[in-house]
PDB file of N, CA and C in Angstrom:
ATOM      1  N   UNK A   1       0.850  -1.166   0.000  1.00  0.00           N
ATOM      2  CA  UNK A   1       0.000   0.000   0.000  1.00  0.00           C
ATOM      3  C   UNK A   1       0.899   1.233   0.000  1.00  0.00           C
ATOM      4  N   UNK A   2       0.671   2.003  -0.509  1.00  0.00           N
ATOM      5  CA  UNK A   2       1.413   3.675  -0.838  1.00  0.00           C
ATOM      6  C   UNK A   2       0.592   4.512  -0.738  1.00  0.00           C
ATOM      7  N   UNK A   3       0.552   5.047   0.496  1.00  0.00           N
ATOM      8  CA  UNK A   3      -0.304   6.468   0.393  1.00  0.00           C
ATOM      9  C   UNK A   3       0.693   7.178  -0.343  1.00  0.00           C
ATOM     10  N   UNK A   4       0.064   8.662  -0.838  1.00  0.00           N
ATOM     11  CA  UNK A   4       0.599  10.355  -1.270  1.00  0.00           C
ATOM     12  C   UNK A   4       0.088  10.733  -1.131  1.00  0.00           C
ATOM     13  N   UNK A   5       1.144  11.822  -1.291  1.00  0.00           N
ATOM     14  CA  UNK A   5       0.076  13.697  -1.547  1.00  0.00           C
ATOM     15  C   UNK A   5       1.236  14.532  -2.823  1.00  0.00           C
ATOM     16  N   UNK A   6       0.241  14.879  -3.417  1.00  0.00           N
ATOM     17  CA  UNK A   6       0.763  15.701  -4.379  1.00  0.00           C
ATOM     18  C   UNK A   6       0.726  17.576  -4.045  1.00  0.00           C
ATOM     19  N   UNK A   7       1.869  18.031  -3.967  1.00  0.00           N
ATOM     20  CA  UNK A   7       1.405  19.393  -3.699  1.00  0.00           C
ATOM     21  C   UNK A   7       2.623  19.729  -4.656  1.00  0.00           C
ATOM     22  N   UNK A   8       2.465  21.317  -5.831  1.00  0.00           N
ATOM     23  CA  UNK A   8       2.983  21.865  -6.641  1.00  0.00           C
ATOM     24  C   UNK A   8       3.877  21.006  -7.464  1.00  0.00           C
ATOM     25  N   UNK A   9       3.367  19.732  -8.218  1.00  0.00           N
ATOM     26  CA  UNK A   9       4.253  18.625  -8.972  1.00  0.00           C
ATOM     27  C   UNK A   9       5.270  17.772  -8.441  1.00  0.00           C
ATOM     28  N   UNK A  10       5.478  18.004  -7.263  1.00  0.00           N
ATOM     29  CA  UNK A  10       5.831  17.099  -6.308  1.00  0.00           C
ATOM     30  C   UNK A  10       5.092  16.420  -5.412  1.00  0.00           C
ATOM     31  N   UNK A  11       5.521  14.916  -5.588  1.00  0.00           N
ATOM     32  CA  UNK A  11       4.424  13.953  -4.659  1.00  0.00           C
ATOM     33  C   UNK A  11       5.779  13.561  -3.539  1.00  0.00           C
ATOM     34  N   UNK A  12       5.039  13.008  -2.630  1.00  0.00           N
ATOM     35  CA  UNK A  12       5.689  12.471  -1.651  1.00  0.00           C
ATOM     36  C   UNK A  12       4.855  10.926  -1.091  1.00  0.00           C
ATOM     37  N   UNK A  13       5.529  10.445  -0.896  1.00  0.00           N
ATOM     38  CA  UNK A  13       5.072   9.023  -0.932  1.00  0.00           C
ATOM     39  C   UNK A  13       5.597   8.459   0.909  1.00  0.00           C
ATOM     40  N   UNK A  14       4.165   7.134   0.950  1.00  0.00           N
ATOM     41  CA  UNK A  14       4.942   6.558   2.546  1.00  0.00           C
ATOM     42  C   UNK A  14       4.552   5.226   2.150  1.00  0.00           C
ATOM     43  N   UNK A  15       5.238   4.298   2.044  1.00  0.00           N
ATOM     44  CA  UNK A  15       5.214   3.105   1.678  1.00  0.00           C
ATOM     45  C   UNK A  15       4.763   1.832   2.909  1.00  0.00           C
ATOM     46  N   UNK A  16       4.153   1.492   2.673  1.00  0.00           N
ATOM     47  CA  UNK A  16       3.550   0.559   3.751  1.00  0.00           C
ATOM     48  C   UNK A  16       3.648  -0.894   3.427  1.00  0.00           C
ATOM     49  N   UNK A  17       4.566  -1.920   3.881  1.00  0.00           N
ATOM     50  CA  UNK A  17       4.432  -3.278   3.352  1.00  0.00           C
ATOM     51  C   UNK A  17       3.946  -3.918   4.550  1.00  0.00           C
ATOM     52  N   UNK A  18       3.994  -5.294   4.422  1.00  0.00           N
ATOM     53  CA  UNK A  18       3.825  -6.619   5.189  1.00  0.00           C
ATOM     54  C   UNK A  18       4.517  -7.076   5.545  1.00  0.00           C
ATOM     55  N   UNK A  19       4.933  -7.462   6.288  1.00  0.00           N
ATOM     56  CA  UNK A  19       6.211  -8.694   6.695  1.00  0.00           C
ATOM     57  C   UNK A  19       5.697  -9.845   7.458  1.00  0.00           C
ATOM     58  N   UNK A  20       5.584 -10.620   6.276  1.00  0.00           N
ATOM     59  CA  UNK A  20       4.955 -11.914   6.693  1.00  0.00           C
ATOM     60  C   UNK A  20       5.880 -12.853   8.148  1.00  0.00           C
ATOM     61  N   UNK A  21       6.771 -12.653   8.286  1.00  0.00           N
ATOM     62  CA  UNK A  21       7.637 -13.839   9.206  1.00  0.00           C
ATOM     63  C   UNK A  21       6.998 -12.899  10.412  1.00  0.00           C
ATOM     64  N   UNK A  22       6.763 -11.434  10.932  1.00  0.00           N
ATOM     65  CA  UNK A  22       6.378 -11.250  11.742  1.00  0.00           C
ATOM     66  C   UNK A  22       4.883 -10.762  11.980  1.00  0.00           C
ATOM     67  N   UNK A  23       4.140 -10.869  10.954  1.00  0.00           N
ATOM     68  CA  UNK A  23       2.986 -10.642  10.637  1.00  0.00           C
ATOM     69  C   UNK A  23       2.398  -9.189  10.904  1.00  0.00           C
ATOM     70  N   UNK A  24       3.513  -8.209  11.020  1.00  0.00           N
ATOM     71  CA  UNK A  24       3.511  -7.071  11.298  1.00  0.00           C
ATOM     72  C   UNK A  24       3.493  -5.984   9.845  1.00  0.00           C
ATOM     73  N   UNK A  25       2.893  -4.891   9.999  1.00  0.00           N
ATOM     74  CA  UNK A  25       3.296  -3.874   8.789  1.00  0.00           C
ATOM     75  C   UNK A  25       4.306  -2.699   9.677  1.00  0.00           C
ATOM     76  N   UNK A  26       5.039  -2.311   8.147  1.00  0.00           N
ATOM     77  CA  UNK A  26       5.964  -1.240   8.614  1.00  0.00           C
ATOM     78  C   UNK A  26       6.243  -0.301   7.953  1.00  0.00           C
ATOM     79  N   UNK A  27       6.145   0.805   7.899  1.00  0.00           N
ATOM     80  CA  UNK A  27       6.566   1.995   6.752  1.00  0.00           C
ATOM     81  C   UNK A  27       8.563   1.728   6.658  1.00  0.00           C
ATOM     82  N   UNK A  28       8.545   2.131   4.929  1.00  0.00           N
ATOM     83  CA  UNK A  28       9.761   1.933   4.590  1.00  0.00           C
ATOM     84  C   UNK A  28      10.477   3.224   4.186  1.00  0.00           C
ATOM     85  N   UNK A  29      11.955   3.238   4.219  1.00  0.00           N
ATOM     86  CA  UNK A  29      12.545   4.528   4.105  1.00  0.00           C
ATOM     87  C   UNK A  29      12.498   5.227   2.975  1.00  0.00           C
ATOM     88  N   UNK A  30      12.376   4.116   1.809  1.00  0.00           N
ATOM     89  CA  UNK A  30      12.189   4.536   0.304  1.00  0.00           C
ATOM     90  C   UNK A  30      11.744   3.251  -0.557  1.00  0.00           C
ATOM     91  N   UNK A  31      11.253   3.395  -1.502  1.00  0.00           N
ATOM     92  CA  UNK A  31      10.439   2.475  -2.228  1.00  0.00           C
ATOM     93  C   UNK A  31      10.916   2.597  -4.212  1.00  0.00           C
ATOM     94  N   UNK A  32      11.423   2.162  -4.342  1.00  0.00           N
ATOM     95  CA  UNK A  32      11.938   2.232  -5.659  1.00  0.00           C
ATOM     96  C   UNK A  32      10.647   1.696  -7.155  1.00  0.00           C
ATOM     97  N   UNK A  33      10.341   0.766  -6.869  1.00  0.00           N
ATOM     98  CA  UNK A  33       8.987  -0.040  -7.318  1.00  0.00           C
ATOM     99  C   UNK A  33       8.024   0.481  -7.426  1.00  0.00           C
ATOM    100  N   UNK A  34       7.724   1.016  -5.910  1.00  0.00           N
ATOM    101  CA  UNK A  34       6.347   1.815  -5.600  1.00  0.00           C
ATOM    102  C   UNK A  34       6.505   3.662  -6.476  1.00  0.00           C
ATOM    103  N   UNK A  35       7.660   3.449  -6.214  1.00  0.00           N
ATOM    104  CA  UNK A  35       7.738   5.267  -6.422  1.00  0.00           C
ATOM    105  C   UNK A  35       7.177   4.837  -8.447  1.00  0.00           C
ATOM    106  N   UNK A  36       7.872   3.935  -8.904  1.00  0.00           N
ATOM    107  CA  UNK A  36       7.570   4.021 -10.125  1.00  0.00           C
ATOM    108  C   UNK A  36       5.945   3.522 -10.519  1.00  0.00           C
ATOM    109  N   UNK A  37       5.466   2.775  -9.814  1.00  0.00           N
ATOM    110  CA  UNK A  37       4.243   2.324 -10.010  1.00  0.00           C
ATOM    111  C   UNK A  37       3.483   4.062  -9.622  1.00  0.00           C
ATOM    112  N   UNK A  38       3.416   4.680  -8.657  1.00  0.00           N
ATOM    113  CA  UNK A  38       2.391   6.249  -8.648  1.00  0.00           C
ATOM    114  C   UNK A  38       3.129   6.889  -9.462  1.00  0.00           C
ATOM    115  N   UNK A  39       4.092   6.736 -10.084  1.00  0.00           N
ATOM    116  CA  UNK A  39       4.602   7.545 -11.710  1.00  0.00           C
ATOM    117  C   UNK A  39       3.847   7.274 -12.498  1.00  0.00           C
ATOM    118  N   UNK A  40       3.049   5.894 -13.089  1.00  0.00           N
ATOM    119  CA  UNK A  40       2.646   5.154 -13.681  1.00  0.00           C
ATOM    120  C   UNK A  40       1.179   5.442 -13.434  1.00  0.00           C
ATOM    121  N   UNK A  41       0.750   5.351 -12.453  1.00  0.00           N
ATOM    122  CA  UNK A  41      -0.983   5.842 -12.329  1.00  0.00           C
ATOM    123  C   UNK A  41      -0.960   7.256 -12.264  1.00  0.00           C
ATOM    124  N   UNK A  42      -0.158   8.640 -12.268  1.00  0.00           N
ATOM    125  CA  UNK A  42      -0.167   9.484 -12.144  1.00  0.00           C
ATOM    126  C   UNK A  42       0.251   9.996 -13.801  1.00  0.00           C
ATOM    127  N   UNK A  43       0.420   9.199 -14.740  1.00  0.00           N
ATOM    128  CA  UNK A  43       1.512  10.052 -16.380  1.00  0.00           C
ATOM    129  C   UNK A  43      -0.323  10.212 -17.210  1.00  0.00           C
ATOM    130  N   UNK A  44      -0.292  11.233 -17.520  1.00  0.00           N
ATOM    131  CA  UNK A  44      -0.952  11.767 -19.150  1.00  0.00           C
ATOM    132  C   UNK A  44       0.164  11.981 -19.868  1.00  0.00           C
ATOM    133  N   UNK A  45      -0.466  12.168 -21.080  1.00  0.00           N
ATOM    134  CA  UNK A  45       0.187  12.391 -22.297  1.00  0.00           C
ATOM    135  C   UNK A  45       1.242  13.905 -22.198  1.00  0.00           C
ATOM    136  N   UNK A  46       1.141  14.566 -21.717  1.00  0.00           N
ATOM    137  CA  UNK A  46       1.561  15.278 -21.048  1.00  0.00           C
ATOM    138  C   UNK A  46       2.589  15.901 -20.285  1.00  0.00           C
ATOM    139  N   UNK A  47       2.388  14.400 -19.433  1.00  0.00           N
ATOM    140  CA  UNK A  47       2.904  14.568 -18.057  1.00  0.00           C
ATOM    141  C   UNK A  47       4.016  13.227 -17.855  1.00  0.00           C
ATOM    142  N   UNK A  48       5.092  13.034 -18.028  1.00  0.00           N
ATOM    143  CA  UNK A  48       6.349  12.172 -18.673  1.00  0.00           C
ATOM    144  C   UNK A  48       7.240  11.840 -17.045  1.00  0.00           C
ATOM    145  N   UNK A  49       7.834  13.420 -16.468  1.00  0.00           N
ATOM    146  CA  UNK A  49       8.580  13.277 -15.709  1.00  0.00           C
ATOM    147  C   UNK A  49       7.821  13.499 -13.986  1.00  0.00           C
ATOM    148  N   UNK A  50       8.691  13.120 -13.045  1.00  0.00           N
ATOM    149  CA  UNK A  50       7.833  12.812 -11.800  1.00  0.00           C
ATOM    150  C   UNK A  50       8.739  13.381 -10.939  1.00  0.00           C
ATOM    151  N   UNK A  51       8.973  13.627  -9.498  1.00  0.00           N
ATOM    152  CA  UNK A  51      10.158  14.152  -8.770  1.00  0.00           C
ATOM    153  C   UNK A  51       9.054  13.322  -7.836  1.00  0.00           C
ATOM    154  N   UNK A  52       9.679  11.947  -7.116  1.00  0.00           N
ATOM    155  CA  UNK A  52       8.671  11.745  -5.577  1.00  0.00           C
ATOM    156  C   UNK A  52       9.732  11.324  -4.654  1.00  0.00           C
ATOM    157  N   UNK A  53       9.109  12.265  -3.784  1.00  0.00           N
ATOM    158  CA  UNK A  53      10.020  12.610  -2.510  1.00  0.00           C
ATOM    159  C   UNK A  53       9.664  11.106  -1.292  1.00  0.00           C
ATOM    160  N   UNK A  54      10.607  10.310  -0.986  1.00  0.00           N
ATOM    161  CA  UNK A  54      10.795   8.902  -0.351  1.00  0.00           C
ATOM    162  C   UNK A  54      11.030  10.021   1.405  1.00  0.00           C
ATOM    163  N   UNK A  55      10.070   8.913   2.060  1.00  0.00           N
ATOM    164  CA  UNK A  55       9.739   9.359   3.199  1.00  0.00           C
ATOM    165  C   UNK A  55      11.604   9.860   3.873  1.00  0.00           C
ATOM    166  N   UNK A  56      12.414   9.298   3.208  1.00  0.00           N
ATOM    167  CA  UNK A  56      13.837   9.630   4.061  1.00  0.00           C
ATOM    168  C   UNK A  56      14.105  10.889   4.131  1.00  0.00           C
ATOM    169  N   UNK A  57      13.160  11.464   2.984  1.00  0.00           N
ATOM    170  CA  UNK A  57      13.596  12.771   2.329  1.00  0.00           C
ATOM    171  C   UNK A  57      14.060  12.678   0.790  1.00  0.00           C
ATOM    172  N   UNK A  58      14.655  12.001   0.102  1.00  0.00           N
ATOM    173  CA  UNK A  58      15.255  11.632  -0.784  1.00  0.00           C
ATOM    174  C   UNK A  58      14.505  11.513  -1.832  1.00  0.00           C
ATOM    175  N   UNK A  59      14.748  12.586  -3.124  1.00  0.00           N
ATOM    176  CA  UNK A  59      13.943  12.517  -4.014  1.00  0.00           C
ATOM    177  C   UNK A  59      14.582  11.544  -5.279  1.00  0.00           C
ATOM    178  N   UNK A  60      13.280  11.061  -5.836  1.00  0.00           N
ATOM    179  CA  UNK A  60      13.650  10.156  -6.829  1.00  0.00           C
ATOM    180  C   UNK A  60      13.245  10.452  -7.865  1.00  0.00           C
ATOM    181  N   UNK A  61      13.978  11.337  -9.116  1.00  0.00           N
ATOM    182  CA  UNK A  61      13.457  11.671 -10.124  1.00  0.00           C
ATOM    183  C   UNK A  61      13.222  10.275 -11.425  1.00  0.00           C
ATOM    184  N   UNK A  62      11.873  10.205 -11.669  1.00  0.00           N
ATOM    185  CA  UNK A  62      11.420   9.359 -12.876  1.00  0.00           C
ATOM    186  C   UNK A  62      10.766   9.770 -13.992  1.00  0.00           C
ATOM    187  N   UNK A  63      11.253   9.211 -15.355  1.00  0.00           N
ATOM    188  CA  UNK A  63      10.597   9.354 -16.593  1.00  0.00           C
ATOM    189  C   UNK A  63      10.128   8.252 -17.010  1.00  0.00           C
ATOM    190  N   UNK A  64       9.140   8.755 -17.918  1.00  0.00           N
ATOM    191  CA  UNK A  64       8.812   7.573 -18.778  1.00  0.00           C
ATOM    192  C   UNK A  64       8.827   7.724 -19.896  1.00  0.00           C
ATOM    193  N   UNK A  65       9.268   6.977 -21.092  1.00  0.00           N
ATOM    194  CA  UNK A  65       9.386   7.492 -22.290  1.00  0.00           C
ATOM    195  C   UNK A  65       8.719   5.968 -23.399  1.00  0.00           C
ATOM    196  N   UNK A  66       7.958   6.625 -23.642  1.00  0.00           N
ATOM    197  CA  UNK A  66       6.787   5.178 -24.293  1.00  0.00           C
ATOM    198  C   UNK A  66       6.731   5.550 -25.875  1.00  0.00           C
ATOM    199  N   UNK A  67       6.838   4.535 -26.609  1.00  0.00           N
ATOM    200  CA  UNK A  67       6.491   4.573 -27.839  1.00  0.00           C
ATOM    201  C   UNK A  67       5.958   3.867 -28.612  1.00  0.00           C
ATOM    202  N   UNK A  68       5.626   3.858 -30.461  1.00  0.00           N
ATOM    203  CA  UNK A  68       4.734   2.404 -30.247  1.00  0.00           C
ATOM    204  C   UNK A  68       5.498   1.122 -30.142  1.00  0.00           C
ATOM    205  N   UNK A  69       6.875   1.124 -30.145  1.00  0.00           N
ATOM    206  CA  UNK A  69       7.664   0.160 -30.180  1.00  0.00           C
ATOM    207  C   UNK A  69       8.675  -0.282 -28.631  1.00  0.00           C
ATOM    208  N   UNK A  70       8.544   0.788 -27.883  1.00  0.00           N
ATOM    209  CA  UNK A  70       9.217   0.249 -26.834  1.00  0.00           C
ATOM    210  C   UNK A  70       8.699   1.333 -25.719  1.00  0.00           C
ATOM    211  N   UNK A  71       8.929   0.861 -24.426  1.00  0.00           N
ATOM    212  CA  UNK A  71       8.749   1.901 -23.173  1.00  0.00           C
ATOM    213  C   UNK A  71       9.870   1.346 -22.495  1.00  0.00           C
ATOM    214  N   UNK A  72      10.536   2.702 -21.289  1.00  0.00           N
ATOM    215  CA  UNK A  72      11.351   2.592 -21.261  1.00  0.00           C
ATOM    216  C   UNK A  72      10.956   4.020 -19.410  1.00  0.00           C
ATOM    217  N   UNK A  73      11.534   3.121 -19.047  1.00  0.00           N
ATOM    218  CA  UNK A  73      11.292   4.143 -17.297  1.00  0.00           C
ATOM    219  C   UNK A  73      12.768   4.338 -16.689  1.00  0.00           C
ATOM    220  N   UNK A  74      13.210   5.558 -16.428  1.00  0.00           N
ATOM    221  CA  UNK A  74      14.281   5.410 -15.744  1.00  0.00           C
ATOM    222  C   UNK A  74      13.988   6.027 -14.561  1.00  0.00           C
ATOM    223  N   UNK A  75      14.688   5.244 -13.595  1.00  0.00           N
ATOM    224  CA  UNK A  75      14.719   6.062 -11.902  1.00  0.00           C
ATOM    225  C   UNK A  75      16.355   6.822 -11.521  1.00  0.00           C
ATOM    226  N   UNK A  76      16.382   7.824 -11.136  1.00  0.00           N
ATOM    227  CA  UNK A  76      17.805   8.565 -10.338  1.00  0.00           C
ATOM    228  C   UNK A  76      17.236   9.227  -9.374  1.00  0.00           C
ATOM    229  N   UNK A  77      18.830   9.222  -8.447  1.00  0.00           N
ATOM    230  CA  UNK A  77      18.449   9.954  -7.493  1.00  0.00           C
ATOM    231  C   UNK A  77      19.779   9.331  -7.210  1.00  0.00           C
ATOM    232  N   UNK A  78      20.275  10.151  -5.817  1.00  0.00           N
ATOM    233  CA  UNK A  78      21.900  10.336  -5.190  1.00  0.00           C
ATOM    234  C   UNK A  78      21.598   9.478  -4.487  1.00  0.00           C
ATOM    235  N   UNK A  79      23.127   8.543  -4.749  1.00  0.00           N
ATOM    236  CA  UNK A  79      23.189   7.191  -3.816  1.00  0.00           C
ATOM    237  C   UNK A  79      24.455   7.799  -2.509  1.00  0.00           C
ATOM    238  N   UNK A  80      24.036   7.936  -1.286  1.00  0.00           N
ATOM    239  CA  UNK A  80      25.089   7.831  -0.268  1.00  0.00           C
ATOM    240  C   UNK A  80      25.834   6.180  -0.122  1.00  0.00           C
ATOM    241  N   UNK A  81      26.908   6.032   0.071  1.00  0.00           N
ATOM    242  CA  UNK A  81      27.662   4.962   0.617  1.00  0.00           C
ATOM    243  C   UNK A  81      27.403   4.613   2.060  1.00  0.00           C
ATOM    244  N   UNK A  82      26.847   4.113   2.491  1.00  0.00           N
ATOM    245  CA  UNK A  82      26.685   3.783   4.240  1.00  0.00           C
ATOM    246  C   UNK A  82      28.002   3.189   4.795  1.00  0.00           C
ATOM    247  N   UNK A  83      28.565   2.142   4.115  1.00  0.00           N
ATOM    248  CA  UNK A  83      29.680   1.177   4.221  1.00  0.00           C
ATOM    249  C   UNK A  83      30.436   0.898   3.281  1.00  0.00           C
ATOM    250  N   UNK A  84      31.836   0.501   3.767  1.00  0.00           N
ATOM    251  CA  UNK A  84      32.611   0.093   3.042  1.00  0.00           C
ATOM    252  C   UNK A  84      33.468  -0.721   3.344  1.00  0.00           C
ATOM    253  N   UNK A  85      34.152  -2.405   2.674  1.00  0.00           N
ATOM    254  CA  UNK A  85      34.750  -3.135   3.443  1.00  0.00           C
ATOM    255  C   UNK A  85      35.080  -4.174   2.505  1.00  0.00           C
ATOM    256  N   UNK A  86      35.748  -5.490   3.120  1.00  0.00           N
ATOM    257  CA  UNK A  86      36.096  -6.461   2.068  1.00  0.00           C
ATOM    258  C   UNK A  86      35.430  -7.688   2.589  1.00  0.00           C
ATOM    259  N   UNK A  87      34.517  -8.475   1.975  1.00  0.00           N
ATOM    260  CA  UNK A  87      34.363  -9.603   2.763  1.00  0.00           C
ATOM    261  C   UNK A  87      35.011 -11.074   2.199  1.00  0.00           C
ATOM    262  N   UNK A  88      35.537 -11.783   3.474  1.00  0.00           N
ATOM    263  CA  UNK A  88      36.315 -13.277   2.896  1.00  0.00           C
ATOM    264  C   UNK A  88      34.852 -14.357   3.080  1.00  0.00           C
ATOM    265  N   UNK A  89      34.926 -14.958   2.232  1.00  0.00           N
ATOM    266  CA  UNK A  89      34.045 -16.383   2.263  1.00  0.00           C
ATOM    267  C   UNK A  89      35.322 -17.927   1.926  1.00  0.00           C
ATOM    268  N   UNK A  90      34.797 -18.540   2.708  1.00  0.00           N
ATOM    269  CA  UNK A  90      35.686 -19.513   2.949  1.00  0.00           C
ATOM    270  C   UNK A  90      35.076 -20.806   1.960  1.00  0.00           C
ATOM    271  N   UNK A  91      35.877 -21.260   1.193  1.00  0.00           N
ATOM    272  CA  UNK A  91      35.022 -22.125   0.240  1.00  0.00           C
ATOM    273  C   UNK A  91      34.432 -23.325   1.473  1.00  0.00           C
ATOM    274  N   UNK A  92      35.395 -24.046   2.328  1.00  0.00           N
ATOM    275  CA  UNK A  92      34.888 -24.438   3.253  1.00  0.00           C
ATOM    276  C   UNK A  92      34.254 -24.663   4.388  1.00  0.00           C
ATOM    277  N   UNK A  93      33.037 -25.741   4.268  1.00  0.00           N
ATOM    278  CA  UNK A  93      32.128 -25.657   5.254  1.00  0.00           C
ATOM    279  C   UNK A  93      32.098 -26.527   5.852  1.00  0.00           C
TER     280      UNK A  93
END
């Protein structure tokens, strides 16, 4: 489920899933899928590009570019690095 609100061509989105192992729901920090799916119920002929703001704050600019032969959606937006490191896996178990 994805609520919004649209105010001056910017939407902002709060993403709501399931988590079945704990049978709990939880709002998520950003939604990549979702942000493109209310791109998708939100485009007229018109209306191509999207700016939706992910509850972190973090806006995710999307297009869509459709023709009669192909469609084609791209998502951006600034990736921070959280971590950085090397990991060993041991072939043996």
């Amino acid at each position: 489920f994805i609520p919004y609100t649209e105010s001056r061509g910017i939407i902002q989105i709060k993403p709501l899933v399931f988590v079945r192992s704990t049978q709990t729901f939880i709002f998520e920090t950003g939604c990549g899928s979702g942000s493109i799916a209310v791109a998708l119920s939100n485009q007229t002929k018109n209306k191509q590009s999207f700016c939706i703001v992910q509850p972190s704050g973090t806006p995710y600019e999307i297009n869509i570019n459709r023709s009669n032969t192909t469609n084609a959606i791209t998502l951006g937006s600034v990736v921070n690095v959280l971590a950085e490191g090397k990991a060993f896996i041991s072939s043996q178990l």
